[in-house]
C-alpha atoms as a PDB file:
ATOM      1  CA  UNK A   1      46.050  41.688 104.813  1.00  0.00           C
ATOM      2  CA  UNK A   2      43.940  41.847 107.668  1.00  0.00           C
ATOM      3  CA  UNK A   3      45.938  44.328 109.213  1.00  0.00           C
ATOM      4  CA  UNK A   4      45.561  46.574 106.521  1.00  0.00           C
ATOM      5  CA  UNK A   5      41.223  46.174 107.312  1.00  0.00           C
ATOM      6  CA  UNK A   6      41.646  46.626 110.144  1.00  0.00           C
ATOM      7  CA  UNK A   7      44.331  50.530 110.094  1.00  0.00           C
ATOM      8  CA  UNK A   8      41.613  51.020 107.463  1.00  0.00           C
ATOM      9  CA  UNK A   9      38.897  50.600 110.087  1.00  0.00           C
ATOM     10  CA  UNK A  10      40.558  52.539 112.721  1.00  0.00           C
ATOM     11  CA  UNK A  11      41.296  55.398 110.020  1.00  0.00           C
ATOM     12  CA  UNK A  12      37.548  55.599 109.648  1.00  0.00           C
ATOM     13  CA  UNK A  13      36.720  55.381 113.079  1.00  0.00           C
ATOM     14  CA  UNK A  14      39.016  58.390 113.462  1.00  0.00           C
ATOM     15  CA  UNK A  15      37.393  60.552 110.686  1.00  0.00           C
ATOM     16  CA  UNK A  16      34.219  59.579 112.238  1.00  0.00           C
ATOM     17  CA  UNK A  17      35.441  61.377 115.724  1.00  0.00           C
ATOM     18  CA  UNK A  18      36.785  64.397 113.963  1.00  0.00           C
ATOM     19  CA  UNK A  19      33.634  65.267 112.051  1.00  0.00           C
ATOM     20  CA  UNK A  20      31.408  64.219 114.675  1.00  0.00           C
ATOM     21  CA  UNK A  21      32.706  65.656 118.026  1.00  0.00           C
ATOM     22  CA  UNK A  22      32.812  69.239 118.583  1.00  0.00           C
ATOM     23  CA  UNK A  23      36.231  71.345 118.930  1.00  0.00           C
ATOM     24  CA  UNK A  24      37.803  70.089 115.146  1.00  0.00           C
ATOM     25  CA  UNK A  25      39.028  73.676 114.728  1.00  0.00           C
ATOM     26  CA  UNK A  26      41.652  73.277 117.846  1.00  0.00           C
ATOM     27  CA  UNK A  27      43.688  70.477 115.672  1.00  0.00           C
ATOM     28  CA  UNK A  28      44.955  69.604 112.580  1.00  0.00           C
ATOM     29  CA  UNK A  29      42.646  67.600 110.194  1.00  0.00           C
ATOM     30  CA  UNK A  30      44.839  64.300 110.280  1.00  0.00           C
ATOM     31  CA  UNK A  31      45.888  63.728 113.916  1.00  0.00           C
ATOM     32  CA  UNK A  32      42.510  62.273 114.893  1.00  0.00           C
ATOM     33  CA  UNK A  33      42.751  59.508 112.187  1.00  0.00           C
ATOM     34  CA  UNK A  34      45.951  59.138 112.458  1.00  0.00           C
ATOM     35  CA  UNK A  35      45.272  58.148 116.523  1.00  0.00           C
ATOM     36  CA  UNK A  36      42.584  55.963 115.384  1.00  0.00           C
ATOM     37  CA  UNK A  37      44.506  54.384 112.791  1.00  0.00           C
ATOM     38  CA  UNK A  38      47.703  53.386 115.250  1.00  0.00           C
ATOM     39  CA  UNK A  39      45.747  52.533 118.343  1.00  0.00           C
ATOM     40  CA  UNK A  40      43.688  49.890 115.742  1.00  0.00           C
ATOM     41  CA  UNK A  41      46.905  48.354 114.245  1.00  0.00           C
ATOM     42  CA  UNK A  42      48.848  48.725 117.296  1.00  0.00           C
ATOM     43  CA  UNK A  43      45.639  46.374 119.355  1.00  0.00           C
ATOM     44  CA  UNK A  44      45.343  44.489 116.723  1.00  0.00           C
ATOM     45  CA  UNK A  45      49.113  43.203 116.551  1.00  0.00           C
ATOM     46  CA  UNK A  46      49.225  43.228 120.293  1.00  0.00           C
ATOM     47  CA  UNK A  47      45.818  40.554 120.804  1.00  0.00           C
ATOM     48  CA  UNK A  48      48.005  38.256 117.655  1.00  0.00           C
ATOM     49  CA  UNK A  49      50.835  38.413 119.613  1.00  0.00           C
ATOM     50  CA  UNK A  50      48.730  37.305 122.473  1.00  0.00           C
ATOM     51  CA  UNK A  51      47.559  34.519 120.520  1.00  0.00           C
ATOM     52  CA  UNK A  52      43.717  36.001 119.220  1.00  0.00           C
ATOM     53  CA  UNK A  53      43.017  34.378 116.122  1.00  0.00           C
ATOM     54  CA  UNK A  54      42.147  37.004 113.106  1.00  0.00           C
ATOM     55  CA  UNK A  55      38.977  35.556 111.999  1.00  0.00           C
ATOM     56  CA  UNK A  56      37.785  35.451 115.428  1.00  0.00           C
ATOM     57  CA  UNK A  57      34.479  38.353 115.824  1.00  0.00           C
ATOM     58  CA  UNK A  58      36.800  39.373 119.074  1.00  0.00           C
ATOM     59  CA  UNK A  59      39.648  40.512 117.939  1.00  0.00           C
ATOM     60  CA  UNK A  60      38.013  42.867 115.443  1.00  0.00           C
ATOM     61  CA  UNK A  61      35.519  44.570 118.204  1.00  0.00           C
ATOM     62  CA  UNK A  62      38.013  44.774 120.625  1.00  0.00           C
ATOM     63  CA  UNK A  63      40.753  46.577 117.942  1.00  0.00           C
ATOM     64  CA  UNK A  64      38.323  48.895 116.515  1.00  0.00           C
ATOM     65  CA  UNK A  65      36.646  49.771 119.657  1.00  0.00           C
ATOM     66  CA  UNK A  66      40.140  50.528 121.111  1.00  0.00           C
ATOM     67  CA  UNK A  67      40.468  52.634 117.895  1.00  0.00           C
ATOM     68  CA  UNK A  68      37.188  54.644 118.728  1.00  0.00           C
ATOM     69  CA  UNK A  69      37.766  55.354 122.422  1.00  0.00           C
ATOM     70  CA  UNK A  70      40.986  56.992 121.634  1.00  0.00           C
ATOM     71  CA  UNK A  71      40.021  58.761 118.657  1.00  0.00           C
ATOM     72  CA  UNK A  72      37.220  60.207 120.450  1.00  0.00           C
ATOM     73  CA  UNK A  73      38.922  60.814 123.545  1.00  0.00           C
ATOM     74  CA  UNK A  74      42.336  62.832 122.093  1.00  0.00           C
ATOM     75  CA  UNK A  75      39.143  64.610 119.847  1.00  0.00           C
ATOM     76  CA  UNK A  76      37.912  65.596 123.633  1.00  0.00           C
ATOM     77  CA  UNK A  77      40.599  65.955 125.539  1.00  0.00           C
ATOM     78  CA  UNK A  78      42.520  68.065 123.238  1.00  0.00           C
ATOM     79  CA  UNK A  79      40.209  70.155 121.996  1.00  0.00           C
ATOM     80  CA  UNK A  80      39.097  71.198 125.177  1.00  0.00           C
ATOM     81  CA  UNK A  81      42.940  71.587 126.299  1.00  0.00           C
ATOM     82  CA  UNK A  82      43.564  73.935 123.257  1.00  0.00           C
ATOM     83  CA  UNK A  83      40.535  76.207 124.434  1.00  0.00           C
ATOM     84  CA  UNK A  84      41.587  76.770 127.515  1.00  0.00           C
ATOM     85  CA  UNK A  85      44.635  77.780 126.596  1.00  0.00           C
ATOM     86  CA  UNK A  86      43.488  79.945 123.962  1.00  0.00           C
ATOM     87  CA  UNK A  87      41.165  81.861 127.143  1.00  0.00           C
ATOM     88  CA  UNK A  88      43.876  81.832 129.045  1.00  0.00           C
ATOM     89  CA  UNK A  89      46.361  83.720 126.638  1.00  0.00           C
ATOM     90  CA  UNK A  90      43.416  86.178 125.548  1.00  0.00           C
ATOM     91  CA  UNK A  91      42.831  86.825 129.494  1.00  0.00           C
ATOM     92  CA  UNK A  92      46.762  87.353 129.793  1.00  0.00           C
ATOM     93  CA  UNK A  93      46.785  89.405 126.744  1.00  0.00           C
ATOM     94  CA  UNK A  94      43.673  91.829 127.746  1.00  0.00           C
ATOM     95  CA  UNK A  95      45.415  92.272 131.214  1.00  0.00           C
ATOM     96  CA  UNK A  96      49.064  92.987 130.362  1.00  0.00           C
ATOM     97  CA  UNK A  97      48.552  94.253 126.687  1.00  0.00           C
ATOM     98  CA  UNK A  98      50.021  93.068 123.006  1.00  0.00           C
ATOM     99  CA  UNK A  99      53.570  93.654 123.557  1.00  0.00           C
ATOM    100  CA  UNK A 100      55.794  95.752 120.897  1.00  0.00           C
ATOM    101  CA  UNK A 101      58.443  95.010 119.717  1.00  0.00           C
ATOM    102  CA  UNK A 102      61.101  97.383 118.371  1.00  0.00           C
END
């Protein structure tokens, strides 16, 4: 059950990042949760496996903080990848022209 809390959690964390960071129009609306939601159950079985007890404070902070770093940093990362792209192919497409096709 507690997993459940806790994809919950990282689910949030990961709406949270989209709506909050700049760049949301370079990706889809549910890859940013959807990070946030595996990188919190994925921590969270990971610390069980390494023996963290569930209703320790720990393993909660540590899972959902996991969660928000890498929500917030595919948010970044690809957002700012996507735009620079999208400069690049308008830069490419001013020089050489739209090409026709017949």
């Amino acid at each position: 059950m507690e997993l459940l809390f806790v994809a919950l959690g990282g689910a949030i964390l990961g709406l949270a990042a989209r709506y909050l960071l700049p760049g949301r129009d370079f990706h889809g609306a549910v890859l940013v949760p959807a990070v946030g939601t595996a990188v919190a159950s994925a921590a969270w079985v990971a610390l069980t496996w390494l023996g963290w007890k569930w209703d320790g404070g720990w393993i909660w902070w540590v899972a959902l903080g996991l969660s928000a770093a890498a929500s917030a940093a595919v948010d970044i990362l690809l957002s700012r990848r996507r735009a620079q792209a999208d400069r690049e192919l308008q830069q490419r497409l001013a020089k050489n022209g739209v090409p026709h096709h017949a």
